[in-house]
Protein backbone atom coordinates (compact mmCIF):
# COMPACT_ATOMS: atom_id res chain seq x y z
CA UNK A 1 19.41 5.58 19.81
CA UNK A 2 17.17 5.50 16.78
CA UNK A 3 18.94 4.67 13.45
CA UNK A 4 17.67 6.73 10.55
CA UNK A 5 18.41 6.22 6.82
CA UNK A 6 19.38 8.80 3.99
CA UNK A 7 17.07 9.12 2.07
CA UNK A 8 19.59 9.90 -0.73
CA UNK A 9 22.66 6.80 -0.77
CA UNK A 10 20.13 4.69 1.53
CA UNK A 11 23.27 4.21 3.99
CA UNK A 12 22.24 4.70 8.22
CA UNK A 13 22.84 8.12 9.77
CA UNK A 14 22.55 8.53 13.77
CA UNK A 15 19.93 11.57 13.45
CA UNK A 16 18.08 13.73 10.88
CA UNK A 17 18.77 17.42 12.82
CA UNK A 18 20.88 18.23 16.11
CA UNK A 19 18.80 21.04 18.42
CA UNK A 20 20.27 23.40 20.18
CA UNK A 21 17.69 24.88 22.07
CA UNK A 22 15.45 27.32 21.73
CA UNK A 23 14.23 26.50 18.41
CA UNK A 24 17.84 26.62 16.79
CA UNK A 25 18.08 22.99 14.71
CA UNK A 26 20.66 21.64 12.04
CA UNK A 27 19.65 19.71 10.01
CA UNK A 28 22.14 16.73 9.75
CA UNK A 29 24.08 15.47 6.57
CA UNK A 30 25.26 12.18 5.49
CA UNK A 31 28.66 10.88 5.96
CA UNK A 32 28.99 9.04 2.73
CA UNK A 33 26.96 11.09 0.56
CA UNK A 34 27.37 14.50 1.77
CA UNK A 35 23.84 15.05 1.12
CA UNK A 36 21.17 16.42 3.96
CA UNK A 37 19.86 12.57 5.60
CA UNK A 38 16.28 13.65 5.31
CA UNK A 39 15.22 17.34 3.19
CA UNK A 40 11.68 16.26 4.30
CA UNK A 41 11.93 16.81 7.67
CA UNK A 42 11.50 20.61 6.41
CA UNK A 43 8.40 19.37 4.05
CA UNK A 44 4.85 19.94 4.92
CA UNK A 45 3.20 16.91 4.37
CA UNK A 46 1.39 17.49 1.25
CA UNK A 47 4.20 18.09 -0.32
CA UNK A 48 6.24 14.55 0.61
CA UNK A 49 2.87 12.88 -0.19
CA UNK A 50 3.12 14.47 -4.07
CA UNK A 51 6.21 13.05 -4.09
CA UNK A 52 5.34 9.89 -3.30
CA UNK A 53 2.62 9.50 -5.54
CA UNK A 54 5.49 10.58 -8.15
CA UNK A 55 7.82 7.68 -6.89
CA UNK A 56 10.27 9.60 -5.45
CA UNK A 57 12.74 7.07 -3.49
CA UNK A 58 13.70 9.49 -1.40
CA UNK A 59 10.22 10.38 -0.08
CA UNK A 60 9.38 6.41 0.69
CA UNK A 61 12.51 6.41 2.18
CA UNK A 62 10.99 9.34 4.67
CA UNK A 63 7.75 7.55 4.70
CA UNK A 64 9.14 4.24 6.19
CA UNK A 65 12.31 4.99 7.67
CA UNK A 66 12.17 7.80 8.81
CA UNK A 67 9.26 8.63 10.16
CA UNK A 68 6.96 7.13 12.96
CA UNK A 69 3.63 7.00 11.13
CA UNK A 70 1.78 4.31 12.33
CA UNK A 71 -2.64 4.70 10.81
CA UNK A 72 -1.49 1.80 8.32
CA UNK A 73 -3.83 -0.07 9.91
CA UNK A 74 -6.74 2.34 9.78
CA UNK A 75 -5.52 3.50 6.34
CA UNK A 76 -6.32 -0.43 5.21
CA UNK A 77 -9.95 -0.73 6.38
CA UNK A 78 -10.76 2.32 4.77
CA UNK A 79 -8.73 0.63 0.98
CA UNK A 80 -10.63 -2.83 2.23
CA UNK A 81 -14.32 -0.51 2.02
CA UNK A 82 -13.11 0.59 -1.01
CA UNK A 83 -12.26 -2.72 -2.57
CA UNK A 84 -15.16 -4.13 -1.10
CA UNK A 85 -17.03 -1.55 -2.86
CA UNK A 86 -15.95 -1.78 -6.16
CA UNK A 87 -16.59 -5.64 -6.26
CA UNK A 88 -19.69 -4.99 -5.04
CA UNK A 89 -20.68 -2.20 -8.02
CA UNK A 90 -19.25 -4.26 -10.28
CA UNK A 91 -21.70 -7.32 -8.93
CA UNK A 92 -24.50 -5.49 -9.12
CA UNK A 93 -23.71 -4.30 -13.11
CA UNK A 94 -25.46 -7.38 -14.03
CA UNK A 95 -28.43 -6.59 -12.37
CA UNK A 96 -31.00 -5.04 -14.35
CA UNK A 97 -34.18 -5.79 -12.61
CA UNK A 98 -36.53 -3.18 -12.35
CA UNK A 99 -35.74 -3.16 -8.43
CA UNK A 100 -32.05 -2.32 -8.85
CA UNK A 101 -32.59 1.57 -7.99
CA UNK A 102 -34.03 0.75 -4.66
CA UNK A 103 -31.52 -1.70 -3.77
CA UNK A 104 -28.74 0.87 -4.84
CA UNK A 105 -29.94 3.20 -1.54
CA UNK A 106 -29.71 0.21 0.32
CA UNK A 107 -26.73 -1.54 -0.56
CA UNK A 108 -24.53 -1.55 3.40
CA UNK A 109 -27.52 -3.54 4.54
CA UNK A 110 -27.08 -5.89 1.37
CA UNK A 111 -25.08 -9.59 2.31
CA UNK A 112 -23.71 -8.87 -0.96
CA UNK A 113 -21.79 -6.18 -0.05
CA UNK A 114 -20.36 -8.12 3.08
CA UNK A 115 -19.31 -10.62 1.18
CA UNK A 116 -17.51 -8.68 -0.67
CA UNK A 117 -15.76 -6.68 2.36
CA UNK A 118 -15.20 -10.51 3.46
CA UNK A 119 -13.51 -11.17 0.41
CA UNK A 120 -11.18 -8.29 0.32
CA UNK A 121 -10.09 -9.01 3.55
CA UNK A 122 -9.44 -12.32 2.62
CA UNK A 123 -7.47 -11.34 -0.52
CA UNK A 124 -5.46 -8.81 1.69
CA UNK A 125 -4.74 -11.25 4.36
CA UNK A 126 -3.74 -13.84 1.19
CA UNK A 127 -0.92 -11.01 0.19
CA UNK A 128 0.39 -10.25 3.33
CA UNK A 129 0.77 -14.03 4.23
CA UNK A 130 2.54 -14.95 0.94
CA UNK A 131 4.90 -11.94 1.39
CA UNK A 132 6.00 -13.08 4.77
CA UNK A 133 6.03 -17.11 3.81
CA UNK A 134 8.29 -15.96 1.43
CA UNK A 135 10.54 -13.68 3.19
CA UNK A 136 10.89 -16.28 5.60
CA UNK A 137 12.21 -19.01 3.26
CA UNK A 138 14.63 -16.47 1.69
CA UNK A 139 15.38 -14.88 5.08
CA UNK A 140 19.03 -16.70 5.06
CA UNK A 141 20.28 -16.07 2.00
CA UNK A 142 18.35 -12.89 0.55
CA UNK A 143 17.17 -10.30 3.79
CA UNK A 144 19.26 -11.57 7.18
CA UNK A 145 18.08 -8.36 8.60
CA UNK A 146 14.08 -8.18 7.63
CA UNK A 147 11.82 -7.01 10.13
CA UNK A 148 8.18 -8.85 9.11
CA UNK A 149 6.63 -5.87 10.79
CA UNK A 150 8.11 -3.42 9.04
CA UNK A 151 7.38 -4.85 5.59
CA UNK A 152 3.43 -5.72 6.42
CA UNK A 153 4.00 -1.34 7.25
CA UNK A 154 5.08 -0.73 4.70
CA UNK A 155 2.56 -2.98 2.25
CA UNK A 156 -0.65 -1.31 3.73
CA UNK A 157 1.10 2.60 3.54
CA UNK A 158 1.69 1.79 -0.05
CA UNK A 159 -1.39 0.86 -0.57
CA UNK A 160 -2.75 4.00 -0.69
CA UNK A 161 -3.54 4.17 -4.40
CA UNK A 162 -6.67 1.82 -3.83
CA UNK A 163 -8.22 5.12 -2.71
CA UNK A 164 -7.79 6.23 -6.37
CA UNK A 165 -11.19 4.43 -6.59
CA UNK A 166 -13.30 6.95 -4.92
CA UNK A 167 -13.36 9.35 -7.88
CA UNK A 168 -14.20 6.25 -10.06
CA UNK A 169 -17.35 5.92 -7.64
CA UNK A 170 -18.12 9.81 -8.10
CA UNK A 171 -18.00 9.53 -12.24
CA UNK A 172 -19.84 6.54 -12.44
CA UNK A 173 -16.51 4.41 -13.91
CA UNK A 174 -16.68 1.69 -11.41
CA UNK A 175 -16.70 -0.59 -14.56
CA UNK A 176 -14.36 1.25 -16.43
CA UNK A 177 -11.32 -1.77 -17.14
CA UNK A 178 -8.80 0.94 -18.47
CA UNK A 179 -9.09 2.91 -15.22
CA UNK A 180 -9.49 -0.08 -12.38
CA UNK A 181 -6.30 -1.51 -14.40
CA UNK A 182 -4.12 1.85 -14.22
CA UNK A 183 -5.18 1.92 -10.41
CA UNK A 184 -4.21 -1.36 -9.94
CA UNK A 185 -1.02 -1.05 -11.39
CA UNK A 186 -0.33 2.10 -10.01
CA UNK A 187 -0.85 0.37 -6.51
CA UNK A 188 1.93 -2.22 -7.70
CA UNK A 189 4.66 -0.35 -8.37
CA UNK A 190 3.89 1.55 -4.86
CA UNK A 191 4.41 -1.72 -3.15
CA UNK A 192 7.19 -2.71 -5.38
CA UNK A 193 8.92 0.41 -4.41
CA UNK A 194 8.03 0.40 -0.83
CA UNK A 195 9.67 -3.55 -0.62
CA UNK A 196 12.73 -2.61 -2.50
CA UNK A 197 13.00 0.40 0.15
CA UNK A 198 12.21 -1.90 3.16
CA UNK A 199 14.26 -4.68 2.38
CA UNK A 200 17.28 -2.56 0.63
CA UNK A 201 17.04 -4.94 -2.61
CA UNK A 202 16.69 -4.08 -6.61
CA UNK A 203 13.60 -3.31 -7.80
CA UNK A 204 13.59 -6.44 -10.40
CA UNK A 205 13.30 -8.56 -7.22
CA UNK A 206 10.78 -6.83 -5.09
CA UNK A 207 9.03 -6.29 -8.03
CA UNK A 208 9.05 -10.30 -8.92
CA UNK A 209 8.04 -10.18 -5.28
CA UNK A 210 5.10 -8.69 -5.01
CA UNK A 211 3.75 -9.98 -8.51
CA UNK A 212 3.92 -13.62 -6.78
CA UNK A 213 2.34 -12.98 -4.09
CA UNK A 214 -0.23 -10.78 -6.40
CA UNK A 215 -0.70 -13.86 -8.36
CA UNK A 216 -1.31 -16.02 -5.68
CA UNK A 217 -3.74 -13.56 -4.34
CA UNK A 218 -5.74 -13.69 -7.27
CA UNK A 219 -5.82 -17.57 -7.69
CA UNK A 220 -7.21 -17.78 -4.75
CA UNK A 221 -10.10 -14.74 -4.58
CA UNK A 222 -10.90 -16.90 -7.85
CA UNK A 223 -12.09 -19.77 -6.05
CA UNK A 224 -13.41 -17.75 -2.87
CA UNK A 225 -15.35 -15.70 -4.74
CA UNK A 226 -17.29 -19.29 -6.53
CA UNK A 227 -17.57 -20.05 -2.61
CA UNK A 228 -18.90 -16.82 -1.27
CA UNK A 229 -21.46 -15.62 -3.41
CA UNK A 230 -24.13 -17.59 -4.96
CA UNK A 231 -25.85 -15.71 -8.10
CA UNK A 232 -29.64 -15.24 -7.01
């Protein structure tokens, strides 16, 4: 049987509502807490997604315990196109040739802008390889219990705030430093929150974490980026 987690005390609970048939359902309560295991399970979507976007534990909790959601992978191309995009805008800002309009209708069949998608995949693949290189060498002592696939899960579901770029694209701020920073801090503290929820540890050290691996990420789409792309 399935062990689920409340999302309230974070403790395991057998199952998140008993049926009885014919449509009759309880929902189940926690033996420690004495709080309902999941209030979600009630939730339309929308709603749980609010509250993750307002960093409600308990709705993470829902997201990537509880539940069996599994377009992480399709959620990341479409934040990869969106990353790829926004270095690829903010390439182009330097261009002022009298040509740049025309090349703006045109820019999917621009190398530049595969490049780009090439680097982002490159930086995402960086994260997600530090994060495990370092689970694994504190597997013994800090996380006995990880699951890598799990926490690469729950990485790319908290990504989600790299989306925030699209309305960035629509106003015409893809150069705008105050908002790209806000986004990209928002998008940390979803993936420090979705690590401390996945591996059950304080926040200080899945937020220490994540800015590693962050760092290391960024050191090296530094040097790709001198490799990749050659100014014409």
């Amino acid at each position: 049987m399935k062990k689920y987690t409340c999302i309230e005390c974070g403790r395991g609970a057998e199952e998140l509502y008993r049926d009885f048939g014919g449509g009759n359902l309880k929902i189940s309560h926690c033996d420690q807490c004495e709080q309902v295991v999941d209030k979600y399970v009630e939730f339309d979507p929308v709603l749980v997604l609010l509250d993750a976007l307002l960093h409600k534990t308990q709705a993470y909790r829902h997201i990537l315990l509880n539940s069996d959601i599994q377009f992480h992978w399709r959620l990341s191309v479409i934040c990869l196109l969106c990353d790829a995009y926004i270095k690829w805008a903010q390439l182009k800002s330097a261009d002022t040739t009298d040509s740049q309009q025309h090349q703006l209708g045109f820019y999917a069949l621009e190398w530049d802008f595969y490049i780009m998608f090439l680097l982002a995949t490159v930086e995402l693949a960086v994260f997600l390889g530090c994060c495990m290189l370092l689970l694994r060498v504190s597997r013994e002592v800090l996380f006995p219990d990880v699951r890598f696939s799990s926490v690469v899960r729950a990485l790319l579901l908290s990504s989600f705030g790299k989306l925030l770029v699209i309305p960035a694209v629509i106003w015409g701020e893809t150069n705008s430093t105050v908002y790209l920073g806000l986004t990209r801090m928002f998008v940390f503290t979803c993936n420090s929150l979705a690590m401390r929820v996945t591996l059950g540890t304080r926040q200080h050290v899945s937020c220490g974490l994540v800015a590693v691996c962050l760092l290391v990420q960024y050191l090296i789409s530094l040097s790709l980026h001198s490799l990749l792309y050659t100014p014409t």
